[in-house]
N, C-alpha and C. Protein backbone atom coordinates (compact mmCIF):
# COMPACT_ATOMS: atom_id res chain seq x y z
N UNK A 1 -0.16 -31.45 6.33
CA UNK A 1 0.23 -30.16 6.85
C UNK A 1 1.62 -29.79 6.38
N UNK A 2 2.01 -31.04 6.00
CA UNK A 2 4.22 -30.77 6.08
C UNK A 2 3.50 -29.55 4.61
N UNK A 3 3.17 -30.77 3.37
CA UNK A 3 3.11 -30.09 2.08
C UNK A 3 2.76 -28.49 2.56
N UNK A 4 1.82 -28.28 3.03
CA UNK A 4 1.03 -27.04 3.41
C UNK A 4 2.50 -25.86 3.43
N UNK A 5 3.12 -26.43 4.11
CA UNK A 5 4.26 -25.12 4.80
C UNK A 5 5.41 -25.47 3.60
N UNK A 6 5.74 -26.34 3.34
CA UNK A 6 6.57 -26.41 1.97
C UNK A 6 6.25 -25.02 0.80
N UNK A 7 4.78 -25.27 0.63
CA UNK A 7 4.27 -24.56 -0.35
C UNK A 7 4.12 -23.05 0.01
N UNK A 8 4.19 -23.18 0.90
CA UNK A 8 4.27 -21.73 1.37
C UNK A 8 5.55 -20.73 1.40
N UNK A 9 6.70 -21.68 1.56
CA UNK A 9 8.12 -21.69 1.20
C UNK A 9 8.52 -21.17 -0.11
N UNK A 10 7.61 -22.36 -0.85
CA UNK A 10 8.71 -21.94 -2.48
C UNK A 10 7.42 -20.74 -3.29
N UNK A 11 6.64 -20.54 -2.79
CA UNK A 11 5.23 -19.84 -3.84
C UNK A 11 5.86 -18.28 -3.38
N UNK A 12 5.99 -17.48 -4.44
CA UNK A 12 6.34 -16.90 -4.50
C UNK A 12 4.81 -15.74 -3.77
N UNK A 13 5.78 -14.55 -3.16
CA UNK A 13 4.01 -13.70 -2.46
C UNK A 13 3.68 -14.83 -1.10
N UNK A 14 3.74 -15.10 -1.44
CA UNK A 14 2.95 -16.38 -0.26
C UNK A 14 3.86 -16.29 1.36
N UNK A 15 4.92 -16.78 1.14
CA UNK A 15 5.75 -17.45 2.07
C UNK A 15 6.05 -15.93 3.30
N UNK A 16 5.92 -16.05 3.87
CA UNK A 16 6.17 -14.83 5.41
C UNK A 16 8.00 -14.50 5.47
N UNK A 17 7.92 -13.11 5.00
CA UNK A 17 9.43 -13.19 5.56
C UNK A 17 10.05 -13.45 6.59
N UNK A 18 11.23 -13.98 6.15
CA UNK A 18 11.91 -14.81 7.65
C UNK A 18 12.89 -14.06 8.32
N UNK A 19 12.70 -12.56 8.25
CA UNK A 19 13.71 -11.78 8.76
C UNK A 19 11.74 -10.39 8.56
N UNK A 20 11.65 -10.21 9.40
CA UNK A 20 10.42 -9.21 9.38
C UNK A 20 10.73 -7.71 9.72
N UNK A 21 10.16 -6.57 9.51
CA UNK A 21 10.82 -5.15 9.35
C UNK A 21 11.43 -4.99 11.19
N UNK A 22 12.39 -4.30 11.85
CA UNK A 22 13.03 -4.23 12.88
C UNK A 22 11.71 -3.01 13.01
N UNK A 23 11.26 -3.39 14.24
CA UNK A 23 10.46 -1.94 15.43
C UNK A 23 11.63 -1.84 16.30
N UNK A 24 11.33 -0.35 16.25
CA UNK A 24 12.05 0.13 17.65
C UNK A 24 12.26 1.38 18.01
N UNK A 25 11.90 1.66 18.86
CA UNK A 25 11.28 3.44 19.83
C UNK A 25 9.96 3.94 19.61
N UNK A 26 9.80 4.83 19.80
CA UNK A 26 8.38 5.38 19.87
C UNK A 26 7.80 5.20 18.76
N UNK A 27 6.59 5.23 18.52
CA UNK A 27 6.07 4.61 17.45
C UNK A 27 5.27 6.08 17.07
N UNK A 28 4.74 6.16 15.44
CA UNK A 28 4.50 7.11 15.25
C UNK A 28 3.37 7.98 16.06
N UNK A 29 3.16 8.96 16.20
CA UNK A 29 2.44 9.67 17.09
C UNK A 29 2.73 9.78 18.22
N UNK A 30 3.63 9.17 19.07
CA UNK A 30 4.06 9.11 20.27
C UNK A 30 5.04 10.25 20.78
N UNK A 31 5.41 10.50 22.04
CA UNK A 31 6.17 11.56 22.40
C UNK A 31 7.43 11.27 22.90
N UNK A 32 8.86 11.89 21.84
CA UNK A 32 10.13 11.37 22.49
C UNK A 32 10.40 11.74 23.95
N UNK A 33 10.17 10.99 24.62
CA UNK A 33 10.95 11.50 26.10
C UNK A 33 12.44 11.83 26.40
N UNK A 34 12.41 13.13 27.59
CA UNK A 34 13.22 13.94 27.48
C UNK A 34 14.91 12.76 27.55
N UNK A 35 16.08 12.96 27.56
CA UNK A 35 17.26 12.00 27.94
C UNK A 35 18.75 12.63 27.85
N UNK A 36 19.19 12.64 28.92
CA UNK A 36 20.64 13.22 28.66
C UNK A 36 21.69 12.07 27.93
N UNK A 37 22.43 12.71 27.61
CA UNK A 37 24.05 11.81 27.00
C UNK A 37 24.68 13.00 27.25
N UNK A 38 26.47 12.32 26.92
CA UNK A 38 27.76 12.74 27.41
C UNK A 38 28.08 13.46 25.77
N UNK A 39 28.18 14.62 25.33
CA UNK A 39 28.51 15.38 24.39
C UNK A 39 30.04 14.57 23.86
N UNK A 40 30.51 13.99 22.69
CA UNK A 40 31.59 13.87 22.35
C UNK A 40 32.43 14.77 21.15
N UNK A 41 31.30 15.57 20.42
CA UNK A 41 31.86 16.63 19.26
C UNK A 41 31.03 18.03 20.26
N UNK A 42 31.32 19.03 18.94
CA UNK A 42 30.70 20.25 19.65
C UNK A 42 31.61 21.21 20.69
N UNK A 43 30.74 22.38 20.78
CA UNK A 43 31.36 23.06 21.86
C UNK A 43 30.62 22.80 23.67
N UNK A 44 29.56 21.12 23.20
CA UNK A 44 29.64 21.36 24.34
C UNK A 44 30.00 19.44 24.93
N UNK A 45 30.96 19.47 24.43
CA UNK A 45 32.13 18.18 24.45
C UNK A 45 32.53 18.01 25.75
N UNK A 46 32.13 16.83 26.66
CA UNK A 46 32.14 16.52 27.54
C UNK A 46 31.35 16.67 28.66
N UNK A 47 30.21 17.45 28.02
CA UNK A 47 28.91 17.47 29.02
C UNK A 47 27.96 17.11 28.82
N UNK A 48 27.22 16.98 29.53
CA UNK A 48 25.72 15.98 29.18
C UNK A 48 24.48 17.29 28.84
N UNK A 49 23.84 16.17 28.09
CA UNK A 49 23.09 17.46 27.15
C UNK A 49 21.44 16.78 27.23
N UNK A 50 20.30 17.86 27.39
CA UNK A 50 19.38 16.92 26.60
C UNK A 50 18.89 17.95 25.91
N UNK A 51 18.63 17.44 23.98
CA UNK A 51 18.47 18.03 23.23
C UNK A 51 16.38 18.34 23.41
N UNK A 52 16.13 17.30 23.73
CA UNK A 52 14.89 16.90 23.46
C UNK A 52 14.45 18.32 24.55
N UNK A 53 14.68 18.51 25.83
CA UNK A 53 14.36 19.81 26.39
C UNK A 53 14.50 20.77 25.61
N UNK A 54 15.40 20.99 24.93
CA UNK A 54 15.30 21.93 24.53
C UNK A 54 14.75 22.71 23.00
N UNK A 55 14.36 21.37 22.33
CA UNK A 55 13.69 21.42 21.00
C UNK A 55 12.53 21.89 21.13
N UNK A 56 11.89 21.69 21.96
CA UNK A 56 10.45 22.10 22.11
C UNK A 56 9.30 21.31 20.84
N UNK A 57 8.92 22.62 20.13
CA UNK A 57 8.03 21.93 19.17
C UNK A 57 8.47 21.87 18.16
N UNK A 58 9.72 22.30 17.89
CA UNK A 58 11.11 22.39 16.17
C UNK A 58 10.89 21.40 16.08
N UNK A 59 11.31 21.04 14.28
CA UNK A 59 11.18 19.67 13.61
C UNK A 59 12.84 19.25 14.17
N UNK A 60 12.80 17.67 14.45
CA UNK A 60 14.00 17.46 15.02
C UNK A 60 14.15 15.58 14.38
N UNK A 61 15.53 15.34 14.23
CA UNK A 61 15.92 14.04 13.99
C UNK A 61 17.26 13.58 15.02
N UNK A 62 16.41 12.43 15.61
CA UNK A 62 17.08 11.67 16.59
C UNK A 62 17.66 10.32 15.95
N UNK A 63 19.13 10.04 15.60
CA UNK A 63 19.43 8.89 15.24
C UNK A 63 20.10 8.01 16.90
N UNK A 64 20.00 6.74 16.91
CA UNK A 64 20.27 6.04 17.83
C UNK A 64 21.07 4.82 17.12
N UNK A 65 22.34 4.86 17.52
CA UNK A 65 23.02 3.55 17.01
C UNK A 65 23.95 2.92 18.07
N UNK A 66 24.18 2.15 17.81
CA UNK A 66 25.14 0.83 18.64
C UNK A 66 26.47 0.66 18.03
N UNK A 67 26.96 1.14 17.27
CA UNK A 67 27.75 0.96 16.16
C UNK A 67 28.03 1.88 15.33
N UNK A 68 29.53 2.22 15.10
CA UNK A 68 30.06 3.41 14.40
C UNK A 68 30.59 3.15 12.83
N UNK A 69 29.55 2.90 11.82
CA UNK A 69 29.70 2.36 10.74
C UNK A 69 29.84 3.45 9.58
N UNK A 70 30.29 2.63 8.63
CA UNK A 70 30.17 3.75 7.30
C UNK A 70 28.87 4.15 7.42
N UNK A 71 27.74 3.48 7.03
CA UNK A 71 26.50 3.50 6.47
C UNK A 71 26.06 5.04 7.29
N UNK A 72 26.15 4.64 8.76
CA UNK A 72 25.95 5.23 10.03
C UNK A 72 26.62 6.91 9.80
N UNK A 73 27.77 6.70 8.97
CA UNK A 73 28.40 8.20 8.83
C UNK A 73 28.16 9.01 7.69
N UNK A 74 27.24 8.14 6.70
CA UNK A 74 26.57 8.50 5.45
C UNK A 74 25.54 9.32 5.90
N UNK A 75 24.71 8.63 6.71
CA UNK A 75 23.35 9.12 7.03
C UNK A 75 23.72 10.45 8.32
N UNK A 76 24.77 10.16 8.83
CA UNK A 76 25.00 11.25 9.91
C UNK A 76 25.70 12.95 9.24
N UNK A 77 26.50 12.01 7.98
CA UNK A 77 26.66 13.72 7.06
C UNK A 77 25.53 13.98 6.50
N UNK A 78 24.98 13.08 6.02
CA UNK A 78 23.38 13.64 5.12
C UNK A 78 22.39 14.72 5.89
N UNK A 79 22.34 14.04 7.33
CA UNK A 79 21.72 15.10 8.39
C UNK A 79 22.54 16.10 8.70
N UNK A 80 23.89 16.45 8.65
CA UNK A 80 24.42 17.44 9.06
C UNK A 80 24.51 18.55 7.92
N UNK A 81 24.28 17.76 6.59
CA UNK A 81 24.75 19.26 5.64
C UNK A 81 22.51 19.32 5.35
N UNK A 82 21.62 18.62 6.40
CA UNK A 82 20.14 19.00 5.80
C UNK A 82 20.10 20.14 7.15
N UNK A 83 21.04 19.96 8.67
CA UNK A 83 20.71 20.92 9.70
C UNK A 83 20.59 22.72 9.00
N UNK A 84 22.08 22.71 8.03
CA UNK A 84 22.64 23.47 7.89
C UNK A 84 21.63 24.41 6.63
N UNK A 85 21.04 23.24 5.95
CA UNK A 85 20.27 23.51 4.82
C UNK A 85 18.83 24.02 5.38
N UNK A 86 18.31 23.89 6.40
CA UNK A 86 17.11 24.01 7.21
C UNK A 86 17.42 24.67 8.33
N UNK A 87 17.98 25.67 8.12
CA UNK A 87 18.34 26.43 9.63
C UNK A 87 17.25 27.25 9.87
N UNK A 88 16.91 28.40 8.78
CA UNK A 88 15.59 29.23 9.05
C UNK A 88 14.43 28.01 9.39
N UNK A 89 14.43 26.92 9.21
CA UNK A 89 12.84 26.02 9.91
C UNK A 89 13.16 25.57 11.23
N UNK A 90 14.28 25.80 11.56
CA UNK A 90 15.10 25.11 13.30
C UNK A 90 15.18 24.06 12.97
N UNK A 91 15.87 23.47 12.11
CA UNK A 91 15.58 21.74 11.89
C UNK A 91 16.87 21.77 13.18
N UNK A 92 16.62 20.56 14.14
CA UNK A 92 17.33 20.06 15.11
C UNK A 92 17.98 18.49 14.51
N UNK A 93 19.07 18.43 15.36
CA UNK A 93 19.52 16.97 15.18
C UNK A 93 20.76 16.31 16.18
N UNK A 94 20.98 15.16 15.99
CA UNK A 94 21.32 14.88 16.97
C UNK A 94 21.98 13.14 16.76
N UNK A 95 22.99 12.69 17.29
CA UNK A 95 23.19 11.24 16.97
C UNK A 95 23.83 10.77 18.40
N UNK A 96 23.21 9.67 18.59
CA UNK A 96 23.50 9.28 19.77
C UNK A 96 23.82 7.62 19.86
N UNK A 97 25.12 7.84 20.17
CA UNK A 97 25.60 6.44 20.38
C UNK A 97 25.41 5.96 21.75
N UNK A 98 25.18 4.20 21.78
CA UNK A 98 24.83 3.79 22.73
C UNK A 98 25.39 2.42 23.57
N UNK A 99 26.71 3.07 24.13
CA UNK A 99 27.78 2.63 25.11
C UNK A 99 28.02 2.17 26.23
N UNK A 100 28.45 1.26 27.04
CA UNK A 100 28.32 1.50 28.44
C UNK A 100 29.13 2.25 28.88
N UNK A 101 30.15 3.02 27.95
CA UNK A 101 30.96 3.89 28.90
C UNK A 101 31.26 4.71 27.82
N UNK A 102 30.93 5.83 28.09
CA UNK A 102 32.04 7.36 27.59
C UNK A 102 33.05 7.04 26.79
N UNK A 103 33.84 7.02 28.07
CA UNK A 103 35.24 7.39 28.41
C UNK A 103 35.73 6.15 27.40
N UNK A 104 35.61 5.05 26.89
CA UNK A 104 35.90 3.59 26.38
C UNK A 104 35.73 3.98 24.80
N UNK A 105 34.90 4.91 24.53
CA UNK A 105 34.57 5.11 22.78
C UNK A 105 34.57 6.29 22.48
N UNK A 106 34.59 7.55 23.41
CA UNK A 106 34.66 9.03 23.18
C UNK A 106 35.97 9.02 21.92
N UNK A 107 36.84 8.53 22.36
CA UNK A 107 38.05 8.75 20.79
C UNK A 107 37.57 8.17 19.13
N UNK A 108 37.14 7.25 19.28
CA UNK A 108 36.60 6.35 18.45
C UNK A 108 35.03 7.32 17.76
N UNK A 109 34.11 8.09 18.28
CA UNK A 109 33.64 8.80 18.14
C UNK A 109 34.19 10.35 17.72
N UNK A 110 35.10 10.33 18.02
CA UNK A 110 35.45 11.69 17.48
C UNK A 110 35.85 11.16 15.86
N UNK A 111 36.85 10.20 16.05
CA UNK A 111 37.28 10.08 14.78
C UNK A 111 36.75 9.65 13.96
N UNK A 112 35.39 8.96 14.14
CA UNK A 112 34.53 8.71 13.19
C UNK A 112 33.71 10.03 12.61
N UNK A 113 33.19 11.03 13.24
CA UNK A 113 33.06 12.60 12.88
C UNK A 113 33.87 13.32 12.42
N UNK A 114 34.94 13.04 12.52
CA UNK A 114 35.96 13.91 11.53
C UNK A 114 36.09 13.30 10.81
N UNK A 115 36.35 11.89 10.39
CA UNK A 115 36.31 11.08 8.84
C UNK A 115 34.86 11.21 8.00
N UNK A 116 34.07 11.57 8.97
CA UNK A 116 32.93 11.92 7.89
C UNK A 116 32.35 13.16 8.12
N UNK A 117 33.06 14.09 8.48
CA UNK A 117 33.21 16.01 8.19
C UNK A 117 31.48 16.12 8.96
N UNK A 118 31.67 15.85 9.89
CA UNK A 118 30.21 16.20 10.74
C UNK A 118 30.50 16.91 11.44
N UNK A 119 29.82 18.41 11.35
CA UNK A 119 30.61 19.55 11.60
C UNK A 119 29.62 20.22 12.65
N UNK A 120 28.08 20.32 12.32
CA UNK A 120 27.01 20.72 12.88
C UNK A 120 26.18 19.76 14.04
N UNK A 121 26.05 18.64 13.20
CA UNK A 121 25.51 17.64 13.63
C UNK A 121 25.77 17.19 15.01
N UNK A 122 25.44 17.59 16.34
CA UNK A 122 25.96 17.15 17.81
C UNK A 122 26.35 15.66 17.64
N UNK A 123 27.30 14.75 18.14
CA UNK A 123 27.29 13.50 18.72
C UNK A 123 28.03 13.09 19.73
N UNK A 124 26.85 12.30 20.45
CA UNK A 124 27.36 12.26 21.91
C UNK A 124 27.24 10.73 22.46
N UNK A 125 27.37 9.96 23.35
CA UNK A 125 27.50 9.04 23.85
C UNK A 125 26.20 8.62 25.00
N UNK A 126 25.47 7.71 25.44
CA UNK A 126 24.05 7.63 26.20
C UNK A 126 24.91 6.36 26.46
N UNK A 127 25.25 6.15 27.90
CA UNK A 127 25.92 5.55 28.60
C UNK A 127 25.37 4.25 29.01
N UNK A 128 24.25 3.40 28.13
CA UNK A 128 23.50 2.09 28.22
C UNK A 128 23.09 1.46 27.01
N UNK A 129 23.69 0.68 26.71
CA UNK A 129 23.42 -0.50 24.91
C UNK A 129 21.96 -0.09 24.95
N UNK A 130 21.42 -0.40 26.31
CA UNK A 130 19.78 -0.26 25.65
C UNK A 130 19.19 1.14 25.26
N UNK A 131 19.84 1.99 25.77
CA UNK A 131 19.19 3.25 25.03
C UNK A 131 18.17 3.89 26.45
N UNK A 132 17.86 5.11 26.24
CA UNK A 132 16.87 5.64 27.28
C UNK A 132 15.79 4.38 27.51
N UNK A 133 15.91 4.30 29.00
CA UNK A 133 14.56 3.33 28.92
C UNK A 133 13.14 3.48 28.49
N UNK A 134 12.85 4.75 28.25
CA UNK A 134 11.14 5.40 27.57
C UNK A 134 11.45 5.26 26.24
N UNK A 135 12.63 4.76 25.55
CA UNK A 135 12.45 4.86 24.02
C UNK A 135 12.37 3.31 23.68
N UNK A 136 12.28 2.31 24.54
CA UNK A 136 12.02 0.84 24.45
C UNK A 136 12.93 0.78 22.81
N UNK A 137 14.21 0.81 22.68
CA UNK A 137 14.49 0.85 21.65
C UNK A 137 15.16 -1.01 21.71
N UNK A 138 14.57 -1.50 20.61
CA UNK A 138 14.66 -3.16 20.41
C UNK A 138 15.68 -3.66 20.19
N UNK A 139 16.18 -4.18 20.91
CA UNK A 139 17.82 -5.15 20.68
C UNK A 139 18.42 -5.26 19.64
N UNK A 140 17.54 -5.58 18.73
CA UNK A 140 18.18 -5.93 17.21
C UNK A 140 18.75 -4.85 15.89
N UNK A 141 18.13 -3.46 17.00
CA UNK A 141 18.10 -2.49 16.14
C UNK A 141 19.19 -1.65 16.34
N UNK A 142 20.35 -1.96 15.28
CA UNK A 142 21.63 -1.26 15.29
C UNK A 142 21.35 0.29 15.27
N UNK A 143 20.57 0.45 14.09
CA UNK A 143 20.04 2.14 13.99
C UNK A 143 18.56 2.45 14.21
N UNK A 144 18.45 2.99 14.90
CA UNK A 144 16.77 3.50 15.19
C UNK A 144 16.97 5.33 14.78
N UNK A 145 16.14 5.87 13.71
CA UNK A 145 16.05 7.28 13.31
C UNK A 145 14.65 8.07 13.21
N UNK A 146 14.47 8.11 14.34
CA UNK A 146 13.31 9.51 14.74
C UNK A 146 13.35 10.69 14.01
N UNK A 147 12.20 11.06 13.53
CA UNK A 147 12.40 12.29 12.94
C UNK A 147 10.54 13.05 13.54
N UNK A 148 10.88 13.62 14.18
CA UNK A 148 9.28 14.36 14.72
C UNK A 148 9.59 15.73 14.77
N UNK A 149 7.77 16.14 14.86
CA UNK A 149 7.29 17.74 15.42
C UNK A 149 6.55 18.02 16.38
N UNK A 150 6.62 19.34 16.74
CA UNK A 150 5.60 19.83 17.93
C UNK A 150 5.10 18.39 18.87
N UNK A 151 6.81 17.64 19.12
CA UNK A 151 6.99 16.44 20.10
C UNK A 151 6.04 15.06 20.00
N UNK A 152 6.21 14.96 19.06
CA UNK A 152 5.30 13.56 18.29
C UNK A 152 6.17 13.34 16.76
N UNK A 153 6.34 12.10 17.27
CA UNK A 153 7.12 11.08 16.67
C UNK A 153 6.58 11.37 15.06
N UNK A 154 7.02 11.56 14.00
CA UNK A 154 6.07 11.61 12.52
C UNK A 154 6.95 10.39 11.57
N UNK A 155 7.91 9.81 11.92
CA UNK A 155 8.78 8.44 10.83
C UNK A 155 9.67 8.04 12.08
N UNK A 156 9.40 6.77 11.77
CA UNK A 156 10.35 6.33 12.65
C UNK A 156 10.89 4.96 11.91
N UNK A 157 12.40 4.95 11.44
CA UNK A 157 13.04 3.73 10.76
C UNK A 157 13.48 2.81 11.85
N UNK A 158 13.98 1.75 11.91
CA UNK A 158 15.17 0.88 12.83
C UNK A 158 15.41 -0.01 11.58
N UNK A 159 16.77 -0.13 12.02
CA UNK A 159 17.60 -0.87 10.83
C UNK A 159 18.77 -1.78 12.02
N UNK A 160 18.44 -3.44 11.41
CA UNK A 160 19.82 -4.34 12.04
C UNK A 160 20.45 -4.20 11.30
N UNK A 161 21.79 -4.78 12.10
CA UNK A 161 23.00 -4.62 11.67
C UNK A 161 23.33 -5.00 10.13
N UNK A 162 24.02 -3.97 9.35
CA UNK A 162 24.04 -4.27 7.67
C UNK A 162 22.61 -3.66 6.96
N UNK A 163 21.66 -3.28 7.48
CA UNK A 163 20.38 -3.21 6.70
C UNK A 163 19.77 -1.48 6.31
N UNK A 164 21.51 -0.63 6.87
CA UNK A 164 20.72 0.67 5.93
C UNK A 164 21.60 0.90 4.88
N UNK A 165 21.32 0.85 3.79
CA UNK A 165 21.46 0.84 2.58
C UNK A 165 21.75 2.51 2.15
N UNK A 166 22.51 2.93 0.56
CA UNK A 166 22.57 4.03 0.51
C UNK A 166 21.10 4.37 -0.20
N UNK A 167 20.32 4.07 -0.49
CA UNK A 167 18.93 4.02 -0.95
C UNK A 167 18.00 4.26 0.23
N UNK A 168 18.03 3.75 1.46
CA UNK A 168 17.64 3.65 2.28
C UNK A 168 17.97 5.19 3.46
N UNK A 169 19.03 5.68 3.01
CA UNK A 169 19.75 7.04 3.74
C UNK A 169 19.20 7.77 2.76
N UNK A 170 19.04 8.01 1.72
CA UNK A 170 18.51 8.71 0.84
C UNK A 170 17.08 8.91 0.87
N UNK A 171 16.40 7.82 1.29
CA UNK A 171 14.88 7.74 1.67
C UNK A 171 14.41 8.58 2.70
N UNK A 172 15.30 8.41 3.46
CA UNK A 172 15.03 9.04 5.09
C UNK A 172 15.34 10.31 4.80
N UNK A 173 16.37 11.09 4.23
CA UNK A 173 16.60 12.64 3.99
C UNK A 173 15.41 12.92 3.39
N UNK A 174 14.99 12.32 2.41
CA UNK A 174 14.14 13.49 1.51
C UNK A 174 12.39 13.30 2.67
N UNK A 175 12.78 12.27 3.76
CA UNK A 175 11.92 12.13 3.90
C UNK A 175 11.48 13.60 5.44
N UNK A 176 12.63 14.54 5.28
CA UNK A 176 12.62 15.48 6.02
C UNK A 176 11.40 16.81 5.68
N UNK A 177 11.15 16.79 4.36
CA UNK A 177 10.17 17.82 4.55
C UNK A 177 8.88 17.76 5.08
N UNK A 178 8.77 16.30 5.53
CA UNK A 178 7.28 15.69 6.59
C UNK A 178 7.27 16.41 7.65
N UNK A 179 8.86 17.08 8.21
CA UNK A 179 8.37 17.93 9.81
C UNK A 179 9.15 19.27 9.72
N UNK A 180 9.87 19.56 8.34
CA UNK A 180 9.97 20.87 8.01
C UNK A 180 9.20 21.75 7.54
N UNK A 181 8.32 21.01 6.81
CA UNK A 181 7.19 21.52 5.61
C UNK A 181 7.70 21.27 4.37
N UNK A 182 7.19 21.83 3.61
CA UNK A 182 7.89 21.95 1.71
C UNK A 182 8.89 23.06 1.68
């Protein structure tokens, strides 16, 4: 049996990755449930918001992170100059960091949006590491990025910590005309 799993090790195709793709939030077809957070950019900065009420059936992208990273501010300008680019389709969006407190990272959040000129793009603060409890979003998953329509989930990425790539932010933009149209 030892040989058995050895060989399974070095054979190339064969062997099971030892790090497997991150799940996490609604899974495709599913419905984002509604969730407030604490507004930290915007004009509506310092109040709690829920976007998801108010999207209705608009194509909309929900990013969820734990962590205020470059990668994280790549993919958060990429969505802010596609809001701006998709305004006649209502493209919605939204980034939501996930804190136990506001008040502890609200600065740290701003200045990560002004170092990466996110101008449109809302970001706000959801006051629990774990994230809304209806989005079962998985521990390991630094970034989880929803992108749905007419309130069903249509791509859903999660990425651990280090694992979105600029190839990988680039994937996910173009992968916007799935709930804009062409």
């Amino acid at each position: 049996m030892r040989w058995l799993t050895i060989a399974m090790l070095t054979i190339p195709g064969v062997a099971l990755s030892a790090n497997p793709a991150c799940v996490s939030g609604p899974r495709v077809g599913q419905r984002p449930g509604p969730y407030s957070f604490v507004m930290s950019t915007g004009d509506q900065r310092g109040k709690s918001q829920c976007y998801i009420c108010e999207t209705e059936n608009r194509p909309a992208v929900i990013v969820f992170a734990r962590s205020l990273t470059e990668p994280l501010g790549k993919l958060a300008a990429g969505l802010d100059k596609a809001l701006a680019a998709n305004k006649a389709k209502e493209l919605r969006g939204w980034t939501t960091i996930l804190h136990e407190d506001h008040s502890k990272i609200d600065a740290a959040v701003v200045a990560w949006a002004k170092k990466h000129a996110i101008r449109t793009l809302p970001v706000g603060v959801f006051e629990d590491v774990e994230g809304p409890p209806s989005y079962r979003l998985h521990n390991d998953a630094d970034i989880t990025v929803l992108l749905f329509v007419k309130q069903k989930v249509v791509v859903n990425h999660a990425f651990r910590a280090g694992e979105l790539t600029d190839a990988k932010i680039k994937a996910i933009l173009e992968e916007l005309p799935k709930i804009t149209g062409k």
